[in-house]
C-alpha atoms as a PDB file:
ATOM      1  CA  UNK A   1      64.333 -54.048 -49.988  1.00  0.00           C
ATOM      2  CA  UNK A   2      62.885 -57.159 -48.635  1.00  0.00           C
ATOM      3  CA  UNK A   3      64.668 -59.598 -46.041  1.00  0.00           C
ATOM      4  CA  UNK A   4      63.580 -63.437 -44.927  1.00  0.00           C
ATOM      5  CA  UNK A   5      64.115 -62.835 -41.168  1.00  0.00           C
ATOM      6  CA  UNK A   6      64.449 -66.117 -39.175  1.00  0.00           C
ATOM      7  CA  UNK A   7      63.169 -64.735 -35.434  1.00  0.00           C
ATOM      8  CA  UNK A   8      63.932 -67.409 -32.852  1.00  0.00           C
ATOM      9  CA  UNK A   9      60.607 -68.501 -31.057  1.00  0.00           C
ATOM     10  CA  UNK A  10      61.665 -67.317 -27.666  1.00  0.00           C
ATOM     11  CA  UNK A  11      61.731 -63.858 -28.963  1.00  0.00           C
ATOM     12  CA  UNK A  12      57.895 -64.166 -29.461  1.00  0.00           C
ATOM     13  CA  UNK A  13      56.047 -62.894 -26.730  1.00  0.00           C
ATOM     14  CA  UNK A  14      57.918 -60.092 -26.105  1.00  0.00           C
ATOM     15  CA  UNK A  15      57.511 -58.940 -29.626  1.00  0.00           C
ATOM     16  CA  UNK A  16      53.495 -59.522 -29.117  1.00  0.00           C
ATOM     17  CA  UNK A  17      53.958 -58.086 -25.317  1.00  0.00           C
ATOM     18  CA  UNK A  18      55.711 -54.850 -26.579  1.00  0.00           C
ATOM     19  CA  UNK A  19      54.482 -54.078 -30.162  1.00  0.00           C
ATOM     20  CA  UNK A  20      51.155 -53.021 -29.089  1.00  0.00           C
ATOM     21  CA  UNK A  21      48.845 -52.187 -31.593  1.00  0.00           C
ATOM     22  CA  UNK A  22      51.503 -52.203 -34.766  1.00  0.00           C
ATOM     23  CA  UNK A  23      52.469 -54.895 -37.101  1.00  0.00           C
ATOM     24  CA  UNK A  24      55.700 -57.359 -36.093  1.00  0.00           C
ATOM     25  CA  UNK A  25      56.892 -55.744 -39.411  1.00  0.00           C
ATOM     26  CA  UNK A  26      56.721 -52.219 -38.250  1.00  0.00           C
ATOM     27  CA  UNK A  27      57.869 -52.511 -35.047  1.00  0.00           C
ATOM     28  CA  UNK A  28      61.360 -54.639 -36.348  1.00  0.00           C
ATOM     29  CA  UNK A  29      61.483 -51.727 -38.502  1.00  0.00           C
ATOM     30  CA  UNK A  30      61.639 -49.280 -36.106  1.00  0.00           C
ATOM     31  CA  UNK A  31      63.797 -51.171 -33.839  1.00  0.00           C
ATOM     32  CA  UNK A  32      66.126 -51.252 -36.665  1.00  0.00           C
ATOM     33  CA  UNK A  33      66.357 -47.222 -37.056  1.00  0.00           C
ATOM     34  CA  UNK A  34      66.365 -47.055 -33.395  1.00  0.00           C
ATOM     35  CA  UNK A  35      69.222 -49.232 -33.417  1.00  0.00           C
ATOM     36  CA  UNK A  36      70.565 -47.272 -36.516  1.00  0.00           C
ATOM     37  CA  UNK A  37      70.094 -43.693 -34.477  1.00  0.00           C
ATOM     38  CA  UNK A  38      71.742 -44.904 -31.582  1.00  0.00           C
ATOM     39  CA  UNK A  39      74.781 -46.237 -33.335  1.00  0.00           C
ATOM     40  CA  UNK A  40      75.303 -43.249 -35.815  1.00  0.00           C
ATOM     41  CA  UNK A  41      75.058 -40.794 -32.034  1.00  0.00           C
ATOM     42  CA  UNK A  42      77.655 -42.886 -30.243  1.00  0.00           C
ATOM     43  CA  UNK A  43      79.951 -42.659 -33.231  1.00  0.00           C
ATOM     44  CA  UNK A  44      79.418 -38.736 -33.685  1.00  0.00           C
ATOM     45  CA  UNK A  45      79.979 -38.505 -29.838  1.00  0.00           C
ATOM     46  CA  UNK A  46      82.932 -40.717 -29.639  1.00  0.00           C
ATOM     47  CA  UNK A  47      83.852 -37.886 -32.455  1.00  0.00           C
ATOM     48  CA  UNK A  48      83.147 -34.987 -30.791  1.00  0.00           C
ATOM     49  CA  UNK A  49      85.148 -36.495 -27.706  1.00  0.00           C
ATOM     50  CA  UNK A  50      87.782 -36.907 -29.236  1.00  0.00           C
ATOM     51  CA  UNK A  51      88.376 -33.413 -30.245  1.00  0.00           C
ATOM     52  CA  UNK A  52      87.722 -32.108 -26.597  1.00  0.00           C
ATOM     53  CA  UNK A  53      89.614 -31.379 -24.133  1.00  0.00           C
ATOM     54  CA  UNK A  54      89.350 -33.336 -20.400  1.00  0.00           C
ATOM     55  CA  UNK A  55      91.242 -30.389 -18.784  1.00  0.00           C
ATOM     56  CA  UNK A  56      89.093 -27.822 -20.209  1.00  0.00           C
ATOM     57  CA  UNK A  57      85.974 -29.348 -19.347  1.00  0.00           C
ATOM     58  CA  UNK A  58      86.922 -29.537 -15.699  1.00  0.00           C
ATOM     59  CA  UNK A  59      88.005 -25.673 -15.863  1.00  0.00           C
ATOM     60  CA  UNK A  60      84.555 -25.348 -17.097  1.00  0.00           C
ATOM     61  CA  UNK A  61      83.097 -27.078 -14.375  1.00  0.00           C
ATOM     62  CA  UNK A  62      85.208 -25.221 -11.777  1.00  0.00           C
ATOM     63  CA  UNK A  63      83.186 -22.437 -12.391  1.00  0.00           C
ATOM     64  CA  UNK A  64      79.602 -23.727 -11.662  1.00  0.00           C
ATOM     65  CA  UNK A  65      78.425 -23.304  -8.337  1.00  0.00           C
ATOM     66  CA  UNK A  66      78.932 -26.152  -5.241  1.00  0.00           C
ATOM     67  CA  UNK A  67      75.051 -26.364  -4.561  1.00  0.00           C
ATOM     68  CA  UNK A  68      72.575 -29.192  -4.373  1.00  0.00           C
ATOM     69  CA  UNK A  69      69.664 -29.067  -7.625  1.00  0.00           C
ATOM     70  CA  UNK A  70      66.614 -27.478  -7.148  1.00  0.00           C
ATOM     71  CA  UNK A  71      63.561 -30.688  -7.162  1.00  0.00           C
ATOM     72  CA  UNK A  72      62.854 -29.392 -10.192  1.00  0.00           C
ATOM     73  CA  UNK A  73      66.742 -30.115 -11.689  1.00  0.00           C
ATOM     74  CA  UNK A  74      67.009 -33.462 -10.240  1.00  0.00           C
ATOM     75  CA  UNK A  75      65.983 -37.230 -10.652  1.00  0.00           C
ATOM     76  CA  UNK A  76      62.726 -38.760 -10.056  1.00  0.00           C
ATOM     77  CA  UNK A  77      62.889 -41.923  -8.285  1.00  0.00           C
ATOM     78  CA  UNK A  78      62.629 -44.049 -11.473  1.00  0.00           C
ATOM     79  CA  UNK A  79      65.188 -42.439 -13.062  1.00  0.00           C
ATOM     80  CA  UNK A  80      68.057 -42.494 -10.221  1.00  0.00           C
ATOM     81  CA  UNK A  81      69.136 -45.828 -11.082  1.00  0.00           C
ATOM     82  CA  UNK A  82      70.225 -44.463 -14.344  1.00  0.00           C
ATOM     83  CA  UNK A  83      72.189 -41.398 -13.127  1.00  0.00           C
ATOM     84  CA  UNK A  84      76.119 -41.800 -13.330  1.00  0.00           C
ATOM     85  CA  UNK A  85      78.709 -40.409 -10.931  1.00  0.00           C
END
């Protein structure tokens, strides 16, 4: 399947910045099955949620213990901006 893709100009040098050592064809290919993958997950979770149960869960959740994470179990510093409470 082939596809004229008009790629505004301002798009550019982040495609040259972040493509590293690929073609601009292979890496709007794989940004298209990432893209792909991340839509067919949302709609199998949005699935899965809607089968569940909120009050379960939280019964679940009663039962874990009230303790802080080991190091080990917890977030680096680059990755604590992306934790949700």
């Amino acid at each position: 399947m082939n596809f004229a893709l008009r790629i505004p100009d301002y798009y550019r040098s982040d495609i040259e910045l972040l493509k590293g050592d690929i073609s601009i064809n292979q890496f709007i290919i794989n940004a298209v099955a990432e893209k792909i993958a991340t839509l067919k997950t949302l709609y199998l979770l949005e699935q899965r949620a809607k089968r569940g149960s909120r009050s379960h869960a939280l019964r679940l959740l009663s039962n874990a213990p009230d303790i802080e994470c080991e190091d080990r179990d917890g977030f680096d510093d680059g990755l604590k901006m992306l934790a949700v409470y």
